[in-house]
C-alpha atoms as a PDB file:
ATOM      1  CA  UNK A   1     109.198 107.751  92.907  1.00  0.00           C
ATOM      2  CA  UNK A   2     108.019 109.605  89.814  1.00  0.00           C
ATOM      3  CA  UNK A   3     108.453 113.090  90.484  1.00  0.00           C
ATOM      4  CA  UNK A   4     106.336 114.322  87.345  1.00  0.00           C
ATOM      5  CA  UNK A   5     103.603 112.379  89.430  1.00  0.00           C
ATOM      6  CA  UNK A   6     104.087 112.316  93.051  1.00  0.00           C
ATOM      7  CA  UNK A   7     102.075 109.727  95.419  1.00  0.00           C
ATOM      8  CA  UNK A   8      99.347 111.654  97.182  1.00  0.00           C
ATOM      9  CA  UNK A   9      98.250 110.536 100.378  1.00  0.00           C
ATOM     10  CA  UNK A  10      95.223 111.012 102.471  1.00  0.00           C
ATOM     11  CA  UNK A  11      95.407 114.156 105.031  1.00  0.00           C
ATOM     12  CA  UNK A  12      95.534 112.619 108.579  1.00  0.00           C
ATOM     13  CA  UNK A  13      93.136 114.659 110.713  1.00  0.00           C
ATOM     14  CA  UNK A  14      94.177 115.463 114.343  1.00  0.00           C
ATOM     15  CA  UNK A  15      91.847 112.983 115.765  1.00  0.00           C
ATOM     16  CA  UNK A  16      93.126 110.217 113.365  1.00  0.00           C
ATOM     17  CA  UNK A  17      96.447 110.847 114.600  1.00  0.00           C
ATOM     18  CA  UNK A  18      95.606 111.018 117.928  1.00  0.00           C
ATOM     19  CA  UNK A  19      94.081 107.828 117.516  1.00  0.00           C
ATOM     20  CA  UNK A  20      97.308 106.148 116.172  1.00  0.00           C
ATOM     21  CA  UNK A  21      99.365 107.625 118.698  1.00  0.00           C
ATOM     22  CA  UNK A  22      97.430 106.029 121.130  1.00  0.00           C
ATOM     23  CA  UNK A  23      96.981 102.473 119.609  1.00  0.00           C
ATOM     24  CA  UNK A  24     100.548 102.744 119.295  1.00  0.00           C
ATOM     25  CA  UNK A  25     101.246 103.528 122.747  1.00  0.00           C
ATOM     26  CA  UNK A  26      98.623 101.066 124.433  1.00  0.00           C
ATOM     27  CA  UNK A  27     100.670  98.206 122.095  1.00  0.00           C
ATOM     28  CA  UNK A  28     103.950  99.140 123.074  1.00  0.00           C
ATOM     29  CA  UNK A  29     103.069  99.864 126.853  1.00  0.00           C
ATOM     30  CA  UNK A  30     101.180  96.750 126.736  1.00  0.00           C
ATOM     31  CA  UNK A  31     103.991  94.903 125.079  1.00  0.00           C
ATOM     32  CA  UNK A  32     106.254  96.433 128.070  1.00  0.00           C
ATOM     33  CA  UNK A  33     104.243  94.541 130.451  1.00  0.00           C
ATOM     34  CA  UNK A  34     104.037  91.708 128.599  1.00  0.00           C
ATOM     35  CA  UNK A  35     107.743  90.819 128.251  1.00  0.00           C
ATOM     36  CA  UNK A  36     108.315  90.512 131.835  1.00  0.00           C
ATOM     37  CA  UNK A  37     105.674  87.830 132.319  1.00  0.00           C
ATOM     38  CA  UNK A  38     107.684  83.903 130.365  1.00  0.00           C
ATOM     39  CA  UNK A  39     105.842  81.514 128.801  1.00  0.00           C
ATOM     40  CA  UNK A  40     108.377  79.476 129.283  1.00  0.00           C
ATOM     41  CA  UNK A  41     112.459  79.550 129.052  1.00  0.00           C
ATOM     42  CA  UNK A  42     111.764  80.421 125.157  1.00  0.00           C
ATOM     43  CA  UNK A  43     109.061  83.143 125.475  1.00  0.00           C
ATOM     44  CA  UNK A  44     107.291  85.790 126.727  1.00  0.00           C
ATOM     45  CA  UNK A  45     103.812  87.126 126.257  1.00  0.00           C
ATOM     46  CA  UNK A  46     105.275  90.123 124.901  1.00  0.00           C
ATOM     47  CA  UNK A  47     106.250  88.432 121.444  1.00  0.00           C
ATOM     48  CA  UNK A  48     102.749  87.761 120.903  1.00  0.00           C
ATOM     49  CA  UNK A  49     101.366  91.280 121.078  1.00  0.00           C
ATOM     50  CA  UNK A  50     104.062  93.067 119.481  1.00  0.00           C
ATOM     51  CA  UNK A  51     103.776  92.610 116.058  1.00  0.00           C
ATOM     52  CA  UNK A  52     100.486  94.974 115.877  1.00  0.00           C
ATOM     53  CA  UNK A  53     102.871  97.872 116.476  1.00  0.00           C
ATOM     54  CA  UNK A  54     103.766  97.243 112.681  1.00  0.00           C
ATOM     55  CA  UNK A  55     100.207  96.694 111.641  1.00  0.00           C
ATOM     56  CA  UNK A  56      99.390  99.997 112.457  1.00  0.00           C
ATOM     57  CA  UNK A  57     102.695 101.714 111.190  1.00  0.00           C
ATOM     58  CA  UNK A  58     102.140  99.835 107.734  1.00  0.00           C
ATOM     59  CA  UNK A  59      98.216 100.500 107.501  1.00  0.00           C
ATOM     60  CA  UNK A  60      99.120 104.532 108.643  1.00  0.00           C
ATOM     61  CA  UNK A  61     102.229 103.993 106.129  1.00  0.00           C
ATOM     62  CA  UNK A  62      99.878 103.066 103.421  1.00  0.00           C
ATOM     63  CA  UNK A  63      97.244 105.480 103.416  1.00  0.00           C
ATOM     64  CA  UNK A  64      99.129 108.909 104.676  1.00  0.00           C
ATOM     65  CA  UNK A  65     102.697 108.326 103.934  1.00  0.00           C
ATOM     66  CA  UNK A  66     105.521 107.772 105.578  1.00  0.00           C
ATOM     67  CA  UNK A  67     105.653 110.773 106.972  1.00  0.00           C
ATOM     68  CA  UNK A  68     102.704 110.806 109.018  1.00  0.00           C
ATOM     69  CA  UNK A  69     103.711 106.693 109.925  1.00  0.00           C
ATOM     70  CA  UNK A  70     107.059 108.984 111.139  1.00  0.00           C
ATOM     71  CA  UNK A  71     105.307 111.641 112.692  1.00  0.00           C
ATOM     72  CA  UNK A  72     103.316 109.049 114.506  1.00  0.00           C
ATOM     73  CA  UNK A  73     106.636 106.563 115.775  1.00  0.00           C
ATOM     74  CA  UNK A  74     108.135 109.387 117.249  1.00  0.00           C
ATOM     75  CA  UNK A  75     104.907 110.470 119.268  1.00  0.00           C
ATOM     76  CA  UNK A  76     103.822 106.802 120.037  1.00  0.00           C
ATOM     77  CA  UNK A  77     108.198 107.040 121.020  1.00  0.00           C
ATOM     78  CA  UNK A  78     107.450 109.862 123.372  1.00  0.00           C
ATOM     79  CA  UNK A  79     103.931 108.505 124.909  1.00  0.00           C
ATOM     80  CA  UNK A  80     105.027 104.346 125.262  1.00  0.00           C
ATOM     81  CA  UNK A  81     108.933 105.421 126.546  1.00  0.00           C
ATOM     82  CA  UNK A  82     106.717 107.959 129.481  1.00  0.00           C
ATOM     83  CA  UNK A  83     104.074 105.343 130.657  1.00  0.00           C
ATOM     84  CA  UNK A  84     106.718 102.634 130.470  1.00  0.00           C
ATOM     85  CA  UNK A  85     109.052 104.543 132.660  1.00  0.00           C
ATOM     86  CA  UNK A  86     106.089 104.236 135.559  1.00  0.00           C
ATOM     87  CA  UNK A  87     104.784 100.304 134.659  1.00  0.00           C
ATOM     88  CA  UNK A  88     107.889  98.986 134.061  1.00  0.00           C
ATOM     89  CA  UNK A  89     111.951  98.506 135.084  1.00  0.00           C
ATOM     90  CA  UNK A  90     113.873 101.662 133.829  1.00  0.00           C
ATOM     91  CA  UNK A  91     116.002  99.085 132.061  1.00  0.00           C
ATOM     92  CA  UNK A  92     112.701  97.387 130.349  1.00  0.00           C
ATOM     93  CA  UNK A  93     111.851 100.957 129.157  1.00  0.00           C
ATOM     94  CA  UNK A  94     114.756 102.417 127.877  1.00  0.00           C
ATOM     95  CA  UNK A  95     115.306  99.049 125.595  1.00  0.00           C
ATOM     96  CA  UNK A  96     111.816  99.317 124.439  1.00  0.00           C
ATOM     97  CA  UNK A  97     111.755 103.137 123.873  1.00  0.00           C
ATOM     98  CA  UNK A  98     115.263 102.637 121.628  1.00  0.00           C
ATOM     99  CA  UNK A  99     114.411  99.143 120.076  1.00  0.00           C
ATOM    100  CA  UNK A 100     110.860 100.324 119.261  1.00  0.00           C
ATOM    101  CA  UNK A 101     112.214 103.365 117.562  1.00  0.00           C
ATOM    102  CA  UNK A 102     114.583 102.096 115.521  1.00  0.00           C
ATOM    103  CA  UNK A 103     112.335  99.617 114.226  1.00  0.00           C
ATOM    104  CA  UNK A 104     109.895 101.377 113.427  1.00  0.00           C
ATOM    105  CA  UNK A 105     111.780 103.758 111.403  1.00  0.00           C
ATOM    106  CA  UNK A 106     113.304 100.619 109.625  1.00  0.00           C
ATOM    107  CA  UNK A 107     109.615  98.900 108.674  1.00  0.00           C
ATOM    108  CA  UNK A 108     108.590 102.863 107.318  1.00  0.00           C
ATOM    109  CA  UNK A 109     111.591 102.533 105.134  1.00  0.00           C
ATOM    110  CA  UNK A 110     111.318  99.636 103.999  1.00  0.00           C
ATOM    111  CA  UNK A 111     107.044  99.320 103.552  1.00  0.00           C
ATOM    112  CA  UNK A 112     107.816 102.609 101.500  1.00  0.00           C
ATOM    113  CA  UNK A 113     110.583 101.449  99.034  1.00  0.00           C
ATOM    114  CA  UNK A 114     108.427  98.223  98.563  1.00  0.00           C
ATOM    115  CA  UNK A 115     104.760  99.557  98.295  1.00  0.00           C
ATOM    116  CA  UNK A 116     104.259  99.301  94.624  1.00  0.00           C
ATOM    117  CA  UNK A 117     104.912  95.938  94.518  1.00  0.00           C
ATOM    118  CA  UNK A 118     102.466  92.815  95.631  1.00  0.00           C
ATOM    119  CA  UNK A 119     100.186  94.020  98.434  1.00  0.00           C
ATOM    120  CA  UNK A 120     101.529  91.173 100.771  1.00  0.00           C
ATOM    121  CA  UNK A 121     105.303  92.322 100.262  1.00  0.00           C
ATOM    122  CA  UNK A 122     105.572  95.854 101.562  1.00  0.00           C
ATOM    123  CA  UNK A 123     103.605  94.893 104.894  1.00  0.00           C
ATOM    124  CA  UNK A 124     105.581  91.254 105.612  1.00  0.00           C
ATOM    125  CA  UNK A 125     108.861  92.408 105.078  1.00  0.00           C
ATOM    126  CA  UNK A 126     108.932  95.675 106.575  1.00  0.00           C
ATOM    127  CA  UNK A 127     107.366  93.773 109.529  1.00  0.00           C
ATOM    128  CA  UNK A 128     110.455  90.872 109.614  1.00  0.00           C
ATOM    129  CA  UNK A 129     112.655  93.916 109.184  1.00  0.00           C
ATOM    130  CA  UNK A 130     111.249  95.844 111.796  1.00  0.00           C
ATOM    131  CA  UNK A 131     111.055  92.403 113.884  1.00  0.00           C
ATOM    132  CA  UNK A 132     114.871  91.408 113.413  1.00  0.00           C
ATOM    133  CA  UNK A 133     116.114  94.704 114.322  1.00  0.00           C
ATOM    134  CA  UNK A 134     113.560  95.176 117.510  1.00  0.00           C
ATOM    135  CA  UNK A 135     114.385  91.697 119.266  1.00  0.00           C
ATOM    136  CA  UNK A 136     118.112  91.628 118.724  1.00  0.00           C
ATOM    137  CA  UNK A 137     118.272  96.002 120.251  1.00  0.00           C
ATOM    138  CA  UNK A 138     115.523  95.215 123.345  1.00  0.00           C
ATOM    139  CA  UNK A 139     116.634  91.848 124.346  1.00  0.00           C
ATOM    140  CA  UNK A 140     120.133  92.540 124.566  1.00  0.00           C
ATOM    141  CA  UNK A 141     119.836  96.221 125.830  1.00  0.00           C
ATOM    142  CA  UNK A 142     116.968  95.098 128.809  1.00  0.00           C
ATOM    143  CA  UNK A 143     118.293  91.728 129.815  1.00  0.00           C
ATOM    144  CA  UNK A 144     121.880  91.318 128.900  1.00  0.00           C
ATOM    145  CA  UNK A 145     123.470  90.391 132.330  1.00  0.00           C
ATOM    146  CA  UNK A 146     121.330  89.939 134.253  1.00  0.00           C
ATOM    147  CA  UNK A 147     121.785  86.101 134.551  1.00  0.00           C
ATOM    148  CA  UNK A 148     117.717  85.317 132.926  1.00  0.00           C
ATOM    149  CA  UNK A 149     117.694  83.390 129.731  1.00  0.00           C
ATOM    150  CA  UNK A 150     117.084  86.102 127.561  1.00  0.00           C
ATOM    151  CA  UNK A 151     119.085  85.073 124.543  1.00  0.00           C
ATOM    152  CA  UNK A 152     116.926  81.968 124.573  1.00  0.00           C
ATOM    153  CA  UNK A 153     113.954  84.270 125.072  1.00  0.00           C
ATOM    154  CA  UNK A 154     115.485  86.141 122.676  1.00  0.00           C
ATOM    155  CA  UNK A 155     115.287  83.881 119.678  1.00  0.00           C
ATOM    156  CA  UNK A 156     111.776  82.356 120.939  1.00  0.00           C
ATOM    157  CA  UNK A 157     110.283  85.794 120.732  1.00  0.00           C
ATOM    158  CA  UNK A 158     111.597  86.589 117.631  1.00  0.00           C
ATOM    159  CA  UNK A 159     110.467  83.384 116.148  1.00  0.00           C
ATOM    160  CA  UNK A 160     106.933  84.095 117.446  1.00  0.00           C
ATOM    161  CA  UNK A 161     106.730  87.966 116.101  1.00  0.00           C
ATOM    162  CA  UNK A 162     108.150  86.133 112.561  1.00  0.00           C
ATOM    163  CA  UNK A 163     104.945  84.010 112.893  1.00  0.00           C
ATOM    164  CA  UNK A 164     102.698  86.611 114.266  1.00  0.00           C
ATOM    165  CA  UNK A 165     103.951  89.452 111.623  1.00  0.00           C
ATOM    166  CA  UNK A 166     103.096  86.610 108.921  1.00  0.00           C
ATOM    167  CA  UNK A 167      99.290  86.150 110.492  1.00  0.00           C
ATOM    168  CA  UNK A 168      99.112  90.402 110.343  1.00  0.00           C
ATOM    169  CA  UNK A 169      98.980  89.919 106.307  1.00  0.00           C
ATOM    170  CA  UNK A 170      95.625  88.907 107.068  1.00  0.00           C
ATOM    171  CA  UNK A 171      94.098  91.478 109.020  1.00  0.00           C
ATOM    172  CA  UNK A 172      96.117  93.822 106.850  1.00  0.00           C
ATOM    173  CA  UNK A 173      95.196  92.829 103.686  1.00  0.00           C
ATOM    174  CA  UNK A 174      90.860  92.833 104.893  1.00  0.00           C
ATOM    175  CA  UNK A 175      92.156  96.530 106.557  1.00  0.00           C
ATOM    176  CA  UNK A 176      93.753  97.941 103.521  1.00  0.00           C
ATOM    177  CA  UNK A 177      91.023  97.796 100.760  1.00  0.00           C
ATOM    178  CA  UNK A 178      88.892 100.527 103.740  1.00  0.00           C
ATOM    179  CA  UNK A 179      91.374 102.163 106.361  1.00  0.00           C
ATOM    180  CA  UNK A 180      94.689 101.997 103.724  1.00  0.00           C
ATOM    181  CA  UNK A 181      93.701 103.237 100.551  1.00  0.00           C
ATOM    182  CA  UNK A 182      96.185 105.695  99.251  1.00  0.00           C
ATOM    183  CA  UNK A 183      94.578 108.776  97.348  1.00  0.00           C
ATOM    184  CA  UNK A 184      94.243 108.565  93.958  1.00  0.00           C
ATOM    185  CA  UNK A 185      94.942 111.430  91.520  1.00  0.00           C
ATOM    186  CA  UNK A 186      91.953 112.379  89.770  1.00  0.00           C
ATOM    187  CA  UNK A 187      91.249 114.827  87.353  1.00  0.00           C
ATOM    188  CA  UNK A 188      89.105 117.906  88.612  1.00  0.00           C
ATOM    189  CA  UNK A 189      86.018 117.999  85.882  1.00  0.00           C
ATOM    190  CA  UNK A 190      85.203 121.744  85.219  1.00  0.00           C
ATOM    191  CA  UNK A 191      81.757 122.445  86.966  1.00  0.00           C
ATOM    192  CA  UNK A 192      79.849 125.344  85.299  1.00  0.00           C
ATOM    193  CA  UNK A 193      79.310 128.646  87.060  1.00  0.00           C
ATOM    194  CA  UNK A 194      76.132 128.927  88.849  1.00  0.00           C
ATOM    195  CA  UNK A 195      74.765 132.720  88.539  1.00  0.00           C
END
């Protein structure tokens, strides 16, 4: 980063964050749920409705910085690990609390280092970062042992958040242009003195 001319971003108001905390919780929670309920012996629901979380944290990323995207993983951390705890196994929430942390802090890093780049780079592979590193830290950590297919599950889900984070670019790139915009440095025009 330029440090004679730093990146501004947009202030996030307490109700925007609010707002993100809570779309990040209702994904993860809902994601929670989600996993427990196969497709088949190569997926679960949850690998479908995943892959928002890092829509948001990439479309917060973009237009407040990564430290508001930070501020709001460790909140939506705090809120989805909570609820979890009551809708789903102990086991199931620890794994997602810890996975979802830990790749979330991965896709910040990474959407940041790549955001001047092409607008379809920072979001998709932050996302497959974030994606990798999520699958690989929940599946083992919630279902290792426990005799269910979940390495199978494992690699279907992943496959299916690969596909899904690929389909966000979409939505992200019709999102960016009006919820992502960055602020842009302008120069403050001298306005004469009313008397």
């Amino acid at each position: 980063m330029n440090r004679t001319n730093p990146r501004r971003y947009a202030p996030m108001s307490a109700g925007q964050f609010a707002l993100a905390v809570l779309a990040m919780g209702v994904v993860v929670v809902g994601s929670n749920i989600l996993v427990q309920v196969p497709l088949n012996d190569w997926l679960t629901w949850g690998g479908l409705s995943y892959p928002v979380a890092f829509l948001v944290t990439d479309l917060l990323n973009r237009r407040f910085g990564p430290r508001a995207a930070r501020r709001v993983a460790w909140c939506g951390f705090a809120l989805a690990l909570a609820v979890s705890m009551w809708v789903a196994s102990p086991r199931i929430a620890l794994a997602s609390g810890l996975a979802y942390l830990c790749a979330q802090l991965i896709d910040i890093k990474v959407f940041d280092r790549l955001r001047d780049q092409r607008w379809w780079r920072a979001p998709l592979l932050a996302g497959t970062a974030g994606a990798v590193f999520d699958t690989a830290v929940f599946f083992s950590v919630a279902f290792a042992g426990s005799g269910l297919p979940w390495l199978t599950w494992l690699l279907g889900d992943l496959a299916i958040k690969l596909a899904v984070n690929l389909a966000m670019l979409a939505p992200f790139r019709a999102l960016m242009w009006n919820l992502a915009r960055p602020v842009e440095a302008r120069p403050v025009e001298a306005r004469p003195v009313e008397r």
